[in-house]
N, C-alpha and C. Protein backbone atom coordinates (compact mmCIF):
# COMPACT_ATOMS: atom_id res chain seq x y z
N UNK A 1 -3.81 19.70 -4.36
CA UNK A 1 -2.66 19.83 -3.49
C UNK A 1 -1.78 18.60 -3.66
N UNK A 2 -0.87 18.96 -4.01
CA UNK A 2 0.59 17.61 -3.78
C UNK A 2 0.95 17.15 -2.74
N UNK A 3 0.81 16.26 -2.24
CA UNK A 3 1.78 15.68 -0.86
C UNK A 3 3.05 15.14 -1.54
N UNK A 4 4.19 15.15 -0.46
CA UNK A 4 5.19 14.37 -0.82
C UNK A 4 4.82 12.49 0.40
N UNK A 5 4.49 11.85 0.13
CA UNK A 5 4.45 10.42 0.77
C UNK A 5 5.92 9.70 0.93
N UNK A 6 6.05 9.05 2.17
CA UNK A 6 7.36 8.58 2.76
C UNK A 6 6.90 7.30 2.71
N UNK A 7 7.26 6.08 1.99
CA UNK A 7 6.46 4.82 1.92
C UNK A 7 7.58 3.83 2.70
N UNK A 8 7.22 3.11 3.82
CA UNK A 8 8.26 2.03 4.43
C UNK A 8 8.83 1.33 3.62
N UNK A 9 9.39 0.27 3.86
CA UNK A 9 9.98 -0.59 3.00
C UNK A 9 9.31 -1.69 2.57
N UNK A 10 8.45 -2.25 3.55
CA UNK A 10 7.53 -3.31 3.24
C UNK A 10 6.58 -2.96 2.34
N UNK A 11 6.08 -1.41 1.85
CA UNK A 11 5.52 -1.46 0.80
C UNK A 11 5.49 -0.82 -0.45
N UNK A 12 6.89 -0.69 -0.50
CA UNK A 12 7.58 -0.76 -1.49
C UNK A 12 7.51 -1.31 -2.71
N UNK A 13 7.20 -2.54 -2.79
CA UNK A 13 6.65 -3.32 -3.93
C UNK A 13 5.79 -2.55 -4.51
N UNK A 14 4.73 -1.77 -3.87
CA UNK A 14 3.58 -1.25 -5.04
C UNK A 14 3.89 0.03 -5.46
N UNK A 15 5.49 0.39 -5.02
CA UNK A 15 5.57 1.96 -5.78
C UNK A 15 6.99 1.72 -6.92
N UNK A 16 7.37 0.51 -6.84
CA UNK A 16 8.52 -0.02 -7.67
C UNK A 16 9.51 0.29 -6.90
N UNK A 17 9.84 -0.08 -5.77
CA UNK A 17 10.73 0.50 -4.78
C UNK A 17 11.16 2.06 -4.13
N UNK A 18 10.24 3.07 -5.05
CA UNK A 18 10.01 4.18 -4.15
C UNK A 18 9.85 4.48 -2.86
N UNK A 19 11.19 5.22 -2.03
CA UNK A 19 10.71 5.23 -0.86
C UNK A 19 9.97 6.85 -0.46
N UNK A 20 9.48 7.41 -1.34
CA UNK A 20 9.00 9.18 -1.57
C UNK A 20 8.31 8.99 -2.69
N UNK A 21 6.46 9.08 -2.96
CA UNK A 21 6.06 9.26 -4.23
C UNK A 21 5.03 10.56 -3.86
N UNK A 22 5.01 11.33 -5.36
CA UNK A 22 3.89 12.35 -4.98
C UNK A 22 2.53 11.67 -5.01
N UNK A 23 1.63 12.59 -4.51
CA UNK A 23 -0.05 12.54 -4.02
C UNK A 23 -1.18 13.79 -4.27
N UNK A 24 -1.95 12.98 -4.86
CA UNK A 24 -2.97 14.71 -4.77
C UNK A 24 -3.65 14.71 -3.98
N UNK A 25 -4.36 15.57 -3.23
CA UNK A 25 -5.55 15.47 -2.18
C UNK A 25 -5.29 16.45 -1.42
N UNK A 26 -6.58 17.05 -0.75
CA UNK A 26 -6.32 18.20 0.15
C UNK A 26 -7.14 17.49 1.61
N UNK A 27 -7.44 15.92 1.69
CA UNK A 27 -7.02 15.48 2.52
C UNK A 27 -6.35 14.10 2.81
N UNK A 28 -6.14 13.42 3.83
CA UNK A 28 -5.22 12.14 4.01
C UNK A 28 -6.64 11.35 2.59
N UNK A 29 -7.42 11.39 3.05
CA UNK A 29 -8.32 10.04 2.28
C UNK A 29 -7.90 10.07 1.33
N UNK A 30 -8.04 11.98 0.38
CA UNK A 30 -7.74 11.82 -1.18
C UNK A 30 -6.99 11.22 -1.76
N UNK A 31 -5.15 11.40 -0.72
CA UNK A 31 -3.70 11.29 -1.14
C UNK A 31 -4.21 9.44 -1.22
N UNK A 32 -4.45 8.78 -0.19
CA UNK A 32 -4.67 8.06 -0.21
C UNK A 32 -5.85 6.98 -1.32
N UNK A 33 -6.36 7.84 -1.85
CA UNK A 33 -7.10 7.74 -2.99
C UNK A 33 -6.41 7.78 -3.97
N UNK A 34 -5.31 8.41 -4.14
CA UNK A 34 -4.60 9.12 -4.77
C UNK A 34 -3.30 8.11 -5.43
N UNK A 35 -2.81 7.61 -3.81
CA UNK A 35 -2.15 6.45 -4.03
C UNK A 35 -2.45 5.48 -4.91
N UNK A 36 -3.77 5.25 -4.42
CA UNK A 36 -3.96 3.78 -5.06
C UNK A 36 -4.08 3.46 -6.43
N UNK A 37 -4.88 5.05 -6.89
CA UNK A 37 -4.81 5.12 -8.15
C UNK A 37 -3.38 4.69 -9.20
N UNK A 38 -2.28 5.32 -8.55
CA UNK A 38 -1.13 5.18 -9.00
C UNK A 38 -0.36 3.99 -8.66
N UNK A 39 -0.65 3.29 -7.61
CA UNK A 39 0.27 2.40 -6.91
C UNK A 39 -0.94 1.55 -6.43
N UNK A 40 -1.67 0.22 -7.80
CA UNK A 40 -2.81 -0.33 -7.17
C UNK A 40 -2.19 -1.30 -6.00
N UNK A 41 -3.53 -1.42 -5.04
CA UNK A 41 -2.83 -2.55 -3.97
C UNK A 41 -2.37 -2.09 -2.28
N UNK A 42 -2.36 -0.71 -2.70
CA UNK A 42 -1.14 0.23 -1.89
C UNK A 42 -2.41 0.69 -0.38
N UNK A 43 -3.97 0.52 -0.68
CA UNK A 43 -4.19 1.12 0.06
C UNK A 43 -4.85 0.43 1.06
N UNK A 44 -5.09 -1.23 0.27
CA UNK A 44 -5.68 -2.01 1.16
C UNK A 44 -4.91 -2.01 2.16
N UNK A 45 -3.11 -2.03 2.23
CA UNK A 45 -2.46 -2.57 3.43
C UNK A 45 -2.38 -1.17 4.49
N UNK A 46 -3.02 -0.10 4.30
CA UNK A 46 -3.21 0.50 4.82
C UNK A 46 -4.44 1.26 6.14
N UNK A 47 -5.53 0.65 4.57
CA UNK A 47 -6.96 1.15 5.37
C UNK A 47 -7.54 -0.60 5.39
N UNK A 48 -8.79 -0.94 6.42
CA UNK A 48 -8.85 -2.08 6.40
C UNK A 48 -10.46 -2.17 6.16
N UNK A 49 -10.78 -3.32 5.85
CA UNK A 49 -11.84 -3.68 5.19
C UNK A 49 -13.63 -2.39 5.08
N UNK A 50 -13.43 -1.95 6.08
CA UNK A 50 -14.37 -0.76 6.61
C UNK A 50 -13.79 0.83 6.02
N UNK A 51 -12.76 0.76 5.45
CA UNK A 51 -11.75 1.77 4.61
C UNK A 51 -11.86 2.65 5.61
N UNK A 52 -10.92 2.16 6.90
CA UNK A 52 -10.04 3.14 8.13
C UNK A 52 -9.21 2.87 8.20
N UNK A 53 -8.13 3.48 9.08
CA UNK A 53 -6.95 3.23 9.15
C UNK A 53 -6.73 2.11 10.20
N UNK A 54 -6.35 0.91 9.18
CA UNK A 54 -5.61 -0.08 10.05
C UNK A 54 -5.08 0.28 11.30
N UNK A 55 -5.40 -0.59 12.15
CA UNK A 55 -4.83 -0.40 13.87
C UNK A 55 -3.48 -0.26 13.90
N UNK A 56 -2.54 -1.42 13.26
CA UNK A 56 -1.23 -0.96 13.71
C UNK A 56 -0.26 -0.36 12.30
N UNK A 57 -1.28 0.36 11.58
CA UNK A 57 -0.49 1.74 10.83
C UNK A 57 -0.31 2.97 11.39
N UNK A 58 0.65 3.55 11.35
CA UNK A 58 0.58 4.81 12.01
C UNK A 58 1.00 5.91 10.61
N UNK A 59 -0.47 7.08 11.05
CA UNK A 59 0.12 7.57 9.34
C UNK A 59 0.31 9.36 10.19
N UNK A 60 1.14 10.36 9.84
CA UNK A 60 1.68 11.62 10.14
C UNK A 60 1.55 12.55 8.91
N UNK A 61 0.48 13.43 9.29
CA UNK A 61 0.74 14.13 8.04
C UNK A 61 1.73 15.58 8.63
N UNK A 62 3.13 16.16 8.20
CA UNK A 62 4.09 16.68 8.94
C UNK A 62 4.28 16.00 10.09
N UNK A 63 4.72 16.74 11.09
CA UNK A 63 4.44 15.74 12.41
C UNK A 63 3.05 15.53 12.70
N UNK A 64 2.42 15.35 13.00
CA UNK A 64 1.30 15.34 13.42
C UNK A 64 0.46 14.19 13.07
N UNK A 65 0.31 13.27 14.27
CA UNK A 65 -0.42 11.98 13.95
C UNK A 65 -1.59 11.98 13.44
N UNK A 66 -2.16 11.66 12.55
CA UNK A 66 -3.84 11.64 11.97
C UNK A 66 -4.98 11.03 13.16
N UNK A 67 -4.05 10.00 14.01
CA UNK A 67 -5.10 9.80 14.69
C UNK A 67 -5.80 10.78 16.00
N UNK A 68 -4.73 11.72 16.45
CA UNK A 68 -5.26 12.66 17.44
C UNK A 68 -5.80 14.35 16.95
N UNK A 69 -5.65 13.92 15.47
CA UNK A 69 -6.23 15.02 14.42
C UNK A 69 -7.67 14.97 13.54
N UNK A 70 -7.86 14.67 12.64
CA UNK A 70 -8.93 14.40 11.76
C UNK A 70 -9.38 12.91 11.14
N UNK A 71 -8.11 12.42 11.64
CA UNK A 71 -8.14 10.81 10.71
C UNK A 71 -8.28 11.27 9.39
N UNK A 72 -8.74 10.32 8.82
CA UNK A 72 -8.78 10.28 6.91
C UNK A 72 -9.45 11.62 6.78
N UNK A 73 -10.00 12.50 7.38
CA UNK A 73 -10.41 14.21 7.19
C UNK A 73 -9.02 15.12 7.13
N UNK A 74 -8.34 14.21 8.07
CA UNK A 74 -7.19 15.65 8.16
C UNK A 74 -6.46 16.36 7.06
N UNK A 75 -6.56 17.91 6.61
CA UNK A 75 -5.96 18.54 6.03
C UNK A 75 -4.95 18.12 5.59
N UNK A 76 -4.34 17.91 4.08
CA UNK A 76 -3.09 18.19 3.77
C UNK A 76 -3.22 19.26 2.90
N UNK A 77 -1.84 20.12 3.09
CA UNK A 77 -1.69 21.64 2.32
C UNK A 77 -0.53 20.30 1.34
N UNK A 78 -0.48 22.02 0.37
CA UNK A 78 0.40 21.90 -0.93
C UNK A 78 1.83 21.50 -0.23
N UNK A 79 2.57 20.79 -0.75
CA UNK A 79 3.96 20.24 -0.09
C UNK A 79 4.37 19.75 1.11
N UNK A 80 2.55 19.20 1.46
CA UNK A 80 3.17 18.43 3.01
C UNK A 80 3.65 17.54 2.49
N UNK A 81 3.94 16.84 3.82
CA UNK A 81 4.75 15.44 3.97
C UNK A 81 4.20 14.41 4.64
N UNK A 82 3.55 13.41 3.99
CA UNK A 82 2.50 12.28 5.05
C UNK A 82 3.35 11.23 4.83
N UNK A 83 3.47 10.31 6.13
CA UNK A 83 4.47 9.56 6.68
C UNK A 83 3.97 8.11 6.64
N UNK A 84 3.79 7.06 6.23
CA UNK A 84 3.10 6.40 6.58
C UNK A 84 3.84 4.90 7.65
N UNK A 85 4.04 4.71 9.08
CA UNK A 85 4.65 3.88 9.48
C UNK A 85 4.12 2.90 9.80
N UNK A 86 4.22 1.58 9.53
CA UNK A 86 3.99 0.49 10.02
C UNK A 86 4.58 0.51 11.67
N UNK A 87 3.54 -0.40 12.76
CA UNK A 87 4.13 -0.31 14.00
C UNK A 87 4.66 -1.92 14.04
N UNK A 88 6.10 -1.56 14.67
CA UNK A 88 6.28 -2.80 14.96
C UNK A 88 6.63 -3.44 16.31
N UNK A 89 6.74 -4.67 16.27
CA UNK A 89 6.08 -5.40 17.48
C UNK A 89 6.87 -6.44 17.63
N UNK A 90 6.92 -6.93 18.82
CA UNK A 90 8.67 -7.74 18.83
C UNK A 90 8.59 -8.25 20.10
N UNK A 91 9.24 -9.27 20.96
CA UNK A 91 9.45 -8.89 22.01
C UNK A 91 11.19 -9.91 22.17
N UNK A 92 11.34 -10.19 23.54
CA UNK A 92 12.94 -11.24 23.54
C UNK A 92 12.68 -12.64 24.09
């Protein structure tokens, strides 16, 4: 299965400034497997040392947050769209 991936800007560097690269996997882990293969580097800043999803990544496969779904299990079909957002944090 192909995903289409939406990559932020901050990690950008590991797709050569791609902000949309394709993915194979029929789930988040694979694409994400998937990534790295193609874009080394790409998955540490994602999953963290225990290979889960970093606390303040937020990843959507369509709408739908991975974390109130399957996590790294959750389904992707042929031509989804997995989102991957960094959360950010700020204050005044």
């Amino acid at each position: 299965m192909s995903a289409n991936v939406r990559i932020p800007t901050i990690l950008r560097t590991y797709t050569d400034g791609a902000a949309e690269v394709s993915a194979e996997g029929a789930t988040l882990q694979e694409v994400i497997t998937d990534l790295e293969r193609n874009h080394p580097g790409i998955a540490a800043r994602i999953l963290d040392e225990a290979g889960k999803l970093r606390r303040f990544v937020n990843v959507y496969v369509n709408d739908d947050d991975v974390r109130f779904a399957e996590g790294l299990a959750t389904e992707v079909k042929a031509g989804a769209g997995v989102s991957i957002i960094p959360a950010v944090a700020g204050g005044c």
